[in-house]
PDB file of N, CA and C in Angstrom:
ATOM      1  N   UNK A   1     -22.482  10.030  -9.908  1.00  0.00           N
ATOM      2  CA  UNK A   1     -21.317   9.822 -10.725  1.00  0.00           C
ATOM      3  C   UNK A   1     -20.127   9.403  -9.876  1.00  0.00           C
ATOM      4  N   UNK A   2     -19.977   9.651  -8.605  1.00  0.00           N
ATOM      5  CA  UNK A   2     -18.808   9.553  -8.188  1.00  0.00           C
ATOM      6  C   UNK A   2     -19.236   8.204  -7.723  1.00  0.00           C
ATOM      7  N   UNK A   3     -20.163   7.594  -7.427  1.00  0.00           N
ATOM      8  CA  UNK A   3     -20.161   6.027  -7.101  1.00  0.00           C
ATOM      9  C   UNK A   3     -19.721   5.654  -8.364  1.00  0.00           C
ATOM     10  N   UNK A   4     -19.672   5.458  -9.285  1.00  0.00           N
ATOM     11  CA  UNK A   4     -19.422   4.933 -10.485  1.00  0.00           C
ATOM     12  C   UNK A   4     -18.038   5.077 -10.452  1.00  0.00           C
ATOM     13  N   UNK A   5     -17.816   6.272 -10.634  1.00  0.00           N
ATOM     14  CA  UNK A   5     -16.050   6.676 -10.322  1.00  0.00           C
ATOM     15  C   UNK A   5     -15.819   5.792  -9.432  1.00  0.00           C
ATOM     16  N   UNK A   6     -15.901   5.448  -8.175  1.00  0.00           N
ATOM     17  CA  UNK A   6     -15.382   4.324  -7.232  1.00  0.00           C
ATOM     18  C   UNK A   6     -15.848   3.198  -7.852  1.00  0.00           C
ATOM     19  N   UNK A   7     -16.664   2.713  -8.161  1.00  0.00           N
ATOM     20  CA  UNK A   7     -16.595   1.281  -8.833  1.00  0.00           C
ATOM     21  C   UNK A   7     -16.154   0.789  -9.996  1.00  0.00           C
ATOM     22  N   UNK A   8     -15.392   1.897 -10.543  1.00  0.00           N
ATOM     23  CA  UNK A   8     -14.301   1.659 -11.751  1.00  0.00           C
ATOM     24  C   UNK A   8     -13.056   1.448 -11.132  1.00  0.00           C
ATOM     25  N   UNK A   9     -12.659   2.299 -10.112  1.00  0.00           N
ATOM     26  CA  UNK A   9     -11.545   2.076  -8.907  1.00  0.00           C
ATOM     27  C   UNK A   9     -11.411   1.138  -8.691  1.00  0.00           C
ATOM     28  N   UNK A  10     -12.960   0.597  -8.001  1.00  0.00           N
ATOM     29  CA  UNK A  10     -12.575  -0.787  -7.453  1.00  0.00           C
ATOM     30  C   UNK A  10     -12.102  -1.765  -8.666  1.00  0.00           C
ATOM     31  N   UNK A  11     -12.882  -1.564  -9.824  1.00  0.00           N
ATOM     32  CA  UNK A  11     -12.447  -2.768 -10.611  1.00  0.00           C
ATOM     33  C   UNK A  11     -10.894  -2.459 -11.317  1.00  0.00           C
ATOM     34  N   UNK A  12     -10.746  -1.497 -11.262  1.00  0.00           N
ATOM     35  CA  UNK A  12      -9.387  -1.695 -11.159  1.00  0.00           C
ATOM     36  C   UNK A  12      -8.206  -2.229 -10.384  1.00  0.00           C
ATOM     37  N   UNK A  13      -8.408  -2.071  -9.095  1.00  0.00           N
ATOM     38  CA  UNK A  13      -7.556  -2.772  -7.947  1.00  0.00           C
ATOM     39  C   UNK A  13      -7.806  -4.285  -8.255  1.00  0.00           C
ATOM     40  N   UNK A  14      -8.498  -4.712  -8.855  1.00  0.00           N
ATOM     41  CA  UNK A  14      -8.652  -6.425  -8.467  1.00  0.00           C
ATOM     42  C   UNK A  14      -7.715  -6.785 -10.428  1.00  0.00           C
ATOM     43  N   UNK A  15      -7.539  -5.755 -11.201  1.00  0.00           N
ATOM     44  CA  UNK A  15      -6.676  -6.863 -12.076  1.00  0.00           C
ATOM     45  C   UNK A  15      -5.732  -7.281 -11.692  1.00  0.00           C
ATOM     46  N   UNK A  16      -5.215  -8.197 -12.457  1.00  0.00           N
ATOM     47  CA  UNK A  16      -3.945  -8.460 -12.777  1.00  0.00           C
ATOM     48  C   UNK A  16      -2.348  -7.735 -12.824  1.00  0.00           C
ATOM     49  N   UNK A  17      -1.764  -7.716 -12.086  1.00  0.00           N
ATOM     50  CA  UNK A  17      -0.609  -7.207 -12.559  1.00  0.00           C
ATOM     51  C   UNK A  17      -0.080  -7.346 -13.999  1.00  0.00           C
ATOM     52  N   UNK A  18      -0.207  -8.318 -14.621  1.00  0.00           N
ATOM     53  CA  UNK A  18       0.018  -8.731 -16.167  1.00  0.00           C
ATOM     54  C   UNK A  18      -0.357  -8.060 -16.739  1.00  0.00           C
ATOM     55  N   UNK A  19      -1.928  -7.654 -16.300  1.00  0.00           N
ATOM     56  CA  UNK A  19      -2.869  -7.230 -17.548  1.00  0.00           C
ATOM     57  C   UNK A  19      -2.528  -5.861 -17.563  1.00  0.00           C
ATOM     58  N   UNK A  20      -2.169  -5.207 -16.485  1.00  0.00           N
ATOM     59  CA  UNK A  20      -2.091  -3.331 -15.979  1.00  0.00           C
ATOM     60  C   UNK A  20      -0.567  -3.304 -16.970  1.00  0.00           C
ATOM     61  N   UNK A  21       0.411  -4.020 -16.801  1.00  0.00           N
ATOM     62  CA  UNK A  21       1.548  -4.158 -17.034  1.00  0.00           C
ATOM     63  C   UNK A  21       1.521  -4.010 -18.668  1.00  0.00           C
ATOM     64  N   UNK A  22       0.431  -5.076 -19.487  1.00  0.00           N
ATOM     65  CA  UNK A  22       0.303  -4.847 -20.716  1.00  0.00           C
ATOM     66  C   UNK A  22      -0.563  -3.700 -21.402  1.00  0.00           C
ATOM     67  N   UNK A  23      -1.568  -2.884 -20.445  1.00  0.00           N
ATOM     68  CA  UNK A  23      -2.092  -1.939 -20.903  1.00  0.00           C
ATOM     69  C   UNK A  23      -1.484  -0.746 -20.082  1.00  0.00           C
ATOM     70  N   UNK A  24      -0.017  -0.306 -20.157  1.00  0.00           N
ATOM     71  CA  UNK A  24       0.390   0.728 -19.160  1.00  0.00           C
ATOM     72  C   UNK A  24       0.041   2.031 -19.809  1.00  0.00           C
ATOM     73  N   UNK A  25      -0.030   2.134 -20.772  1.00  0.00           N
ATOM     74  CA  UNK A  25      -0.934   3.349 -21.540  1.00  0.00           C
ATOM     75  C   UNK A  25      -2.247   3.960 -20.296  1.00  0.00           C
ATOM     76  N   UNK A  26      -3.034   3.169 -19.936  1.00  0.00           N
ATOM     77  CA  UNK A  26      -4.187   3.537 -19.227  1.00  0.00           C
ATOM     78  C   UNK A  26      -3.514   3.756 -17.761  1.00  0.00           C
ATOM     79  N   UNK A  27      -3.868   4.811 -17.269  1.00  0.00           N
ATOM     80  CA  UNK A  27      -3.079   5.352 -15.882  1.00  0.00           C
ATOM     81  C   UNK A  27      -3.888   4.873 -14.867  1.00  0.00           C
ATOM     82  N   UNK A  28      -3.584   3.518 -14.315  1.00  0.00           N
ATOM     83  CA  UNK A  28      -4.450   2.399 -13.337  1.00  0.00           C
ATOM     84  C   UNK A  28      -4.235   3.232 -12.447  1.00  0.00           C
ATOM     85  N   UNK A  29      -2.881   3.828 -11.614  1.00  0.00           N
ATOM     86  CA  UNK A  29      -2.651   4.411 -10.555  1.00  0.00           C
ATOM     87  C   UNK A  29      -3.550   5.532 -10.173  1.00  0.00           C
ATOM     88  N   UNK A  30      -3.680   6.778 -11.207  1.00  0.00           N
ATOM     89  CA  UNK A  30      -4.583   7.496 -11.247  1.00  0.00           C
ATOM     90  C   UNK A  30      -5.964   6.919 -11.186  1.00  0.00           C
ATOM     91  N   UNK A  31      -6.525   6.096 -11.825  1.00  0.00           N
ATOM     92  CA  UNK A  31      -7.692   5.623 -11.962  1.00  0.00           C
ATOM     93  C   UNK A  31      -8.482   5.414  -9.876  1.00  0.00           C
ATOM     94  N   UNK A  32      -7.264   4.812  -9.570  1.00  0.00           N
ATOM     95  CA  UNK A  32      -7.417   3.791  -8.336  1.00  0.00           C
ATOM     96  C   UNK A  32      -7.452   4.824  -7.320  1.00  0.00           C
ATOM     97  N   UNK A  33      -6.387   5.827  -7.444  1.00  0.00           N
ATOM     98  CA  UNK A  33      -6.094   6.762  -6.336  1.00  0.00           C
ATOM     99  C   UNK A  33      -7.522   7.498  -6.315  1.00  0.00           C
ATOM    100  N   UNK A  34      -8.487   7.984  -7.678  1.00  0.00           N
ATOM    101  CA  UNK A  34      -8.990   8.804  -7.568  1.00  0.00           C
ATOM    102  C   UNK A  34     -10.323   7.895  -6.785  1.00  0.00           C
ATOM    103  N   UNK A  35     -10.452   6.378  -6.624  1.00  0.00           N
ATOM    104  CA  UNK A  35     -11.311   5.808  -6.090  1.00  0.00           C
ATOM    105  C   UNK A  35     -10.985   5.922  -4.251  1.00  0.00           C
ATOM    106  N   UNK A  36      -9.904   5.781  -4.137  1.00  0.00           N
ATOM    107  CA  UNK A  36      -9.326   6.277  -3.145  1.00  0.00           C
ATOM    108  C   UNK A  36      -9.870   7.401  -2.298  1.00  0.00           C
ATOM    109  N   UNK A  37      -9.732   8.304  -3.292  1.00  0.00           N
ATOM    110  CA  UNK A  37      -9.948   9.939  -2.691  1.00  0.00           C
ATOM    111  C   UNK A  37     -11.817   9.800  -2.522  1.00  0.00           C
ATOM    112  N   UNK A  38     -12.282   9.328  -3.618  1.00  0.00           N
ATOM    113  CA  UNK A  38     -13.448   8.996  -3.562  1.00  0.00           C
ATOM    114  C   UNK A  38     -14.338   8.746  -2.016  1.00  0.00           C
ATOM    115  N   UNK A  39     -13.973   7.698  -1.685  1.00  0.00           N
ATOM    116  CA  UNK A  39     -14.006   6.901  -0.785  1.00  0.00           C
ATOM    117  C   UNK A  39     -13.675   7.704   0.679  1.00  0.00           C
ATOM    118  N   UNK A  40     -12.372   8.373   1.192  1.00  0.00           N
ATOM    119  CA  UNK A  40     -11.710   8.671   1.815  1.00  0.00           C
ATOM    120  C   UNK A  40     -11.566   9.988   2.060  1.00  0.00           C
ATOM    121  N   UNK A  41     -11.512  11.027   1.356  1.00  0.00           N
ATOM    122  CA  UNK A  41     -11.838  12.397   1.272  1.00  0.00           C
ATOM    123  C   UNK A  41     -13.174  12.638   0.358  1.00  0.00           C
ATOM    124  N   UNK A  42     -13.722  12.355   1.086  1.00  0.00           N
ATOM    125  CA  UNK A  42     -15.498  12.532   0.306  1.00  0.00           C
ATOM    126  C   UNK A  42     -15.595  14.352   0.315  1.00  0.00           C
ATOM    127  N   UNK A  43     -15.382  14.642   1.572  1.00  0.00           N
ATOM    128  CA  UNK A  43     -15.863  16.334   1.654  1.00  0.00           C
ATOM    129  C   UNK A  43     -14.884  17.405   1.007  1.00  0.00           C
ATOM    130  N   UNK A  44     -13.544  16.534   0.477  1.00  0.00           N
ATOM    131  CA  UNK A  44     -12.774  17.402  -0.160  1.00  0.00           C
ATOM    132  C   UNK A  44     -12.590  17.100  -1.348  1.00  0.00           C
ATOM    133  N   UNK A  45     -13.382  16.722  -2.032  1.00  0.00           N
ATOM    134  CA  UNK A  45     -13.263  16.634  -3.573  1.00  0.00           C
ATOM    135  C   UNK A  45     -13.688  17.518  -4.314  1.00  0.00           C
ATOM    136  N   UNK A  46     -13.213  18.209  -5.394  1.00  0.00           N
ATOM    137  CA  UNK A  46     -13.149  19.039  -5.990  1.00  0.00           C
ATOM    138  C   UNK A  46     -14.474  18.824  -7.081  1.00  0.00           C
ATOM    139  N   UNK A  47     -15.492  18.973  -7.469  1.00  0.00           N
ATOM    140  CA  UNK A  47     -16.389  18.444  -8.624  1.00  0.00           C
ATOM    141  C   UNK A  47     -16.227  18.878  -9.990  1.00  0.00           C
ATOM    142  N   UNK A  48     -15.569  20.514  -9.775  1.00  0.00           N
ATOM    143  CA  UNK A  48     -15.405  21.162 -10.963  1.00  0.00           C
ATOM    144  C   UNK A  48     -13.797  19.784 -11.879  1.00  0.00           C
ATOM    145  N   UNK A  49     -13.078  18.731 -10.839  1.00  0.00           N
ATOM    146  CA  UNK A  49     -12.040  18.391 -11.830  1.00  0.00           C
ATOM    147  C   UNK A  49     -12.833  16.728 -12.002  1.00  0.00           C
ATOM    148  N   UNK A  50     -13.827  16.411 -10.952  1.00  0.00           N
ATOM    149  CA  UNK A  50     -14.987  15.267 -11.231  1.00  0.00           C
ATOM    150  C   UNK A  50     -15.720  15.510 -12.625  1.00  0.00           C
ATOM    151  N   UNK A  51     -16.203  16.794 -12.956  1.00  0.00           N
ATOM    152  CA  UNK A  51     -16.663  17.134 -14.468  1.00  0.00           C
ATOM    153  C   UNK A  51     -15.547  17.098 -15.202  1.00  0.00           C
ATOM    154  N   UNK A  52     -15.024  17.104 -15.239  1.00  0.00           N
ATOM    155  CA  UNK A  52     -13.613  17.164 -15.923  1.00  0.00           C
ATOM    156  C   UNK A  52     -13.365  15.759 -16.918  1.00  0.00           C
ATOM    157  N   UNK A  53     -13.290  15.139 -15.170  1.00  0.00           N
ATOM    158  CA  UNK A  53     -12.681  13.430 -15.581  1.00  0.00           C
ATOM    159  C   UNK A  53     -14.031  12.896 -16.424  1.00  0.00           C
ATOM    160  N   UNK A  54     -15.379  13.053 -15.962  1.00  0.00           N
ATOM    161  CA  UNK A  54     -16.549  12.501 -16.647  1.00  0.00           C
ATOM    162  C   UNK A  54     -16.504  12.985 -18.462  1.00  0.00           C
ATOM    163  N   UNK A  55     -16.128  14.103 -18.791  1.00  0.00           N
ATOM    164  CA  UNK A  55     -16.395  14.790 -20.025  1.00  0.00           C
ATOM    165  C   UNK A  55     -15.361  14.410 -20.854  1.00  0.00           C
ATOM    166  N   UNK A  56     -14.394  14.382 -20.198  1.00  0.00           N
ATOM    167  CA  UNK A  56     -12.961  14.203 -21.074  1.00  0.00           C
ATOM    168  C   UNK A  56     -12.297  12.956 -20.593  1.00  0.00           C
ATOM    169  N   UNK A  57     -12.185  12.036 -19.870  1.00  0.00           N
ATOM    170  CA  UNK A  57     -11.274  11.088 -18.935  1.00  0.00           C
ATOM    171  C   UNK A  57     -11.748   9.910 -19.480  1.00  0.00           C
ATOM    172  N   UNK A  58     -13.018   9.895 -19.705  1.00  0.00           N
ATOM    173  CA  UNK A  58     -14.162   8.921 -19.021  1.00  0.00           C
ATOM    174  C   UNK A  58     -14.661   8.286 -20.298  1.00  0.00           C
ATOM    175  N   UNK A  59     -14.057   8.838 -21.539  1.00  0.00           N
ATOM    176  CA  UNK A  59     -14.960   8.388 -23.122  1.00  0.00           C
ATOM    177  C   UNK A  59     -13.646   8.012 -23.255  1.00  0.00           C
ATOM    178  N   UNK A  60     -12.582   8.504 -23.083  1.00  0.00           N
ATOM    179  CA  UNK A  60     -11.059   7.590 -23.790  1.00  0.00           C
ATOM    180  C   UNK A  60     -11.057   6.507 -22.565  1.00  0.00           C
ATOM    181  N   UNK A  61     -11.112   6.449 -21.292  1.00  0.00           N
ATOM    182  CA  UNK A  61     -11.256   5.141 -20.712  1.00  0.00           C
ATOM    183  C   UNK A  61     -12.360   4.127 -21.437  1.00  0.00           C
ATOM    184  N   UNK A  62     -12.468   4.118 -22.117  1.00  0.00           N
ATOM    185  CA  UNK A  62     -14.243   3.362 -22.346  1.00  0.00           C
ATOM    186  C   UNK A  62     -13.882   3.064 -23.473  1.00  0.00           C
ATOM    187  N   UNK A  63     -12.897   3.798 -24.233  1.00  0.00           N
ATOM    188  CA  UNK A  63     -12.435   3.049 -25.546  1.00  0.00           C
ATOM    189  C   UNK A  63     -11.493   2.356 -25.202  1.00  0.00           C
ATOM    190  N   UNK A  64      -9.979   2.521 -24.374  1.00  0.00           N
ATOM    191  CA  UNK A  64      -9.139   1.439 -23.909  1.00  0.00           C
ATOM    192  C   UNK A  64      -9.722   0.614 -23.195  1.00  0.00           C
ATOM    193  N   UNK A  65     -10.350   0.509 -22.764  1.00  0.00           N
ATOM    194  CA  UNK A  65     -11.417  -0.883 -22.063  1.00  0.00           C
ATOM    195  C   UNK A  65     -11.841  -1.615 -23.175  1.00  0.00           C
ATOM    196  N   UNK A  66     -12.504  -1.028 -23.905  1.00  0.00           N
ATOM    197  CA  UNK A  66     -13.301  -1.748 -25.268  1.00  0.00           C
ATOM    198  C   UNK A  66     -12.377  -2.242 -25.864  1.00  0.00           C
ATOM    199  N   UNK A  67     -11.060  -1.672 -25.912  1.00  0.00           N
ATOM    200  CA  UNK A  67     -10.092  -2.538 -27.028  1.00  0.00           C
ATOM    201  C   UNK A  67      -9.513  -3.941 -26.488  1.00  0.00           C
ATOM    202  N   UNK A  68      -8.696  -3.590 -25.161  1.00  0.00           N
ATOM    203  CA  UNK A  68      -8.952  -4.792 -24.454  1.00  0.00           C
ATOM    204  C   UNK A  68      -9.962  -5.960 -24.590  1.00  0.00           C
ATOM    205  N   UNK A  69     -11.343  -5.404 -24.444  1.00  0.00           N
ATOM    206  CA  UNK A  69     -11.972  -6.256 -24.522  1.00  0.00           C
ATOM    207  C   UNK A  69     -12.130  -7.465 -25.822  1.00  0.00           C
ATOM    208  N   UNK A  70     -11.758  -6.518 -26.892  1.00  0.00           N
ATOM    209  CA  UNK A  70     -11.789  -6.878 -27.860  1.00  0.00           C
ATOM    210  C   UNK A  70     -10.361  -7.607 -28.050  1.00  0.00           C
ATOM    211  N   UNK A  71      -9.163  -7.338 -27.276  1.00  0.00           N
ATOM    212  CA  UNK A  71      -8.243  -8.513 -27.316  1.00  0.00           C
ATOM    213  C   UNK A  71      -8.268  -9.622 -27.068  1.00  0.00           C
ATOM    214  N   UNK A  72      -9.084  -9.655 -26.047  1.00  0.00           N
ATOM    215  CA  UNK A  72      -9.489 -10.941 -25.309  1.00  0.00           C
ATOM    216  C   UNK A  72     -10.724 -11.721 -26.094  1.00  0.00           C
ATOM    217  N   UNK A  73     -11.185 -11.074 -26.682  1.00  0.00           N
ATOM    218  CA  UNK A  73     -12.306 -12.171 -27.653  1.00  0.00           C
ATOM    219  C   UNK A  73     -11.741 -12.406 -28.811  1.00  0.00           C
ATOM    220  N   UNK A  74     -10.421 -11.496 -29.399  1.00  0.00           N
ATOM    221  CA  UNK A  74     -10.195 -12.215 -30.133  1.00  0.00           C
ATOM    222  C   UNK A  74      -8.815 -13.171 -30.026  1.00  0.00           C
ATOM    223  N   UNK A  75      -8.639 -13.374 -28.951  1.00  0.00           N
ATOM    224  CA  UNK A  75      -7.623 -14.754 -28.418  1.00  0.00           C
ATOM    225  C   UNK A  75      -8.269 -16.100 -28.522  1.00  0.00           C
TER     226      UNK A  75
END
């Protein structure tokens, strides 16, 4: 899970400023940092707040993604 967690990170660092700018609702900073910590403090990550983000974080990210997505198809 936590590779996944970093490769949502990563795809976050590569948008757009525009696009982060128009979806500021979704907390990119958080998103990115926690790819960060990921990456960088591997032996100090907490798992009990990794279950956390997966159970609760991780289904409302997946719907603001989806809506997006759905902005863009329907442009």
């Amino acid at each position: 899970m936590l590779y996944h967690l970093q490769i949502i990170g990563e795809a976050a660092c590569t948008l757009s400023s525009e696009l982060t700018q128009n979806y500021s609702q979704i907390p990119w900073s958080k998103i990115i940092g926690l790819r960060n910590r990921v990456v960088h403090e591997y032996f100090a990550i907490d798992l009990d707040i990794v279950i956390d983000i997966v159970i609760y974080d991780l289904p409302d990210l997946r719907e603001q993604i989806q809506g997006i997505l759905n902005d863009f198809s329907d442009s």
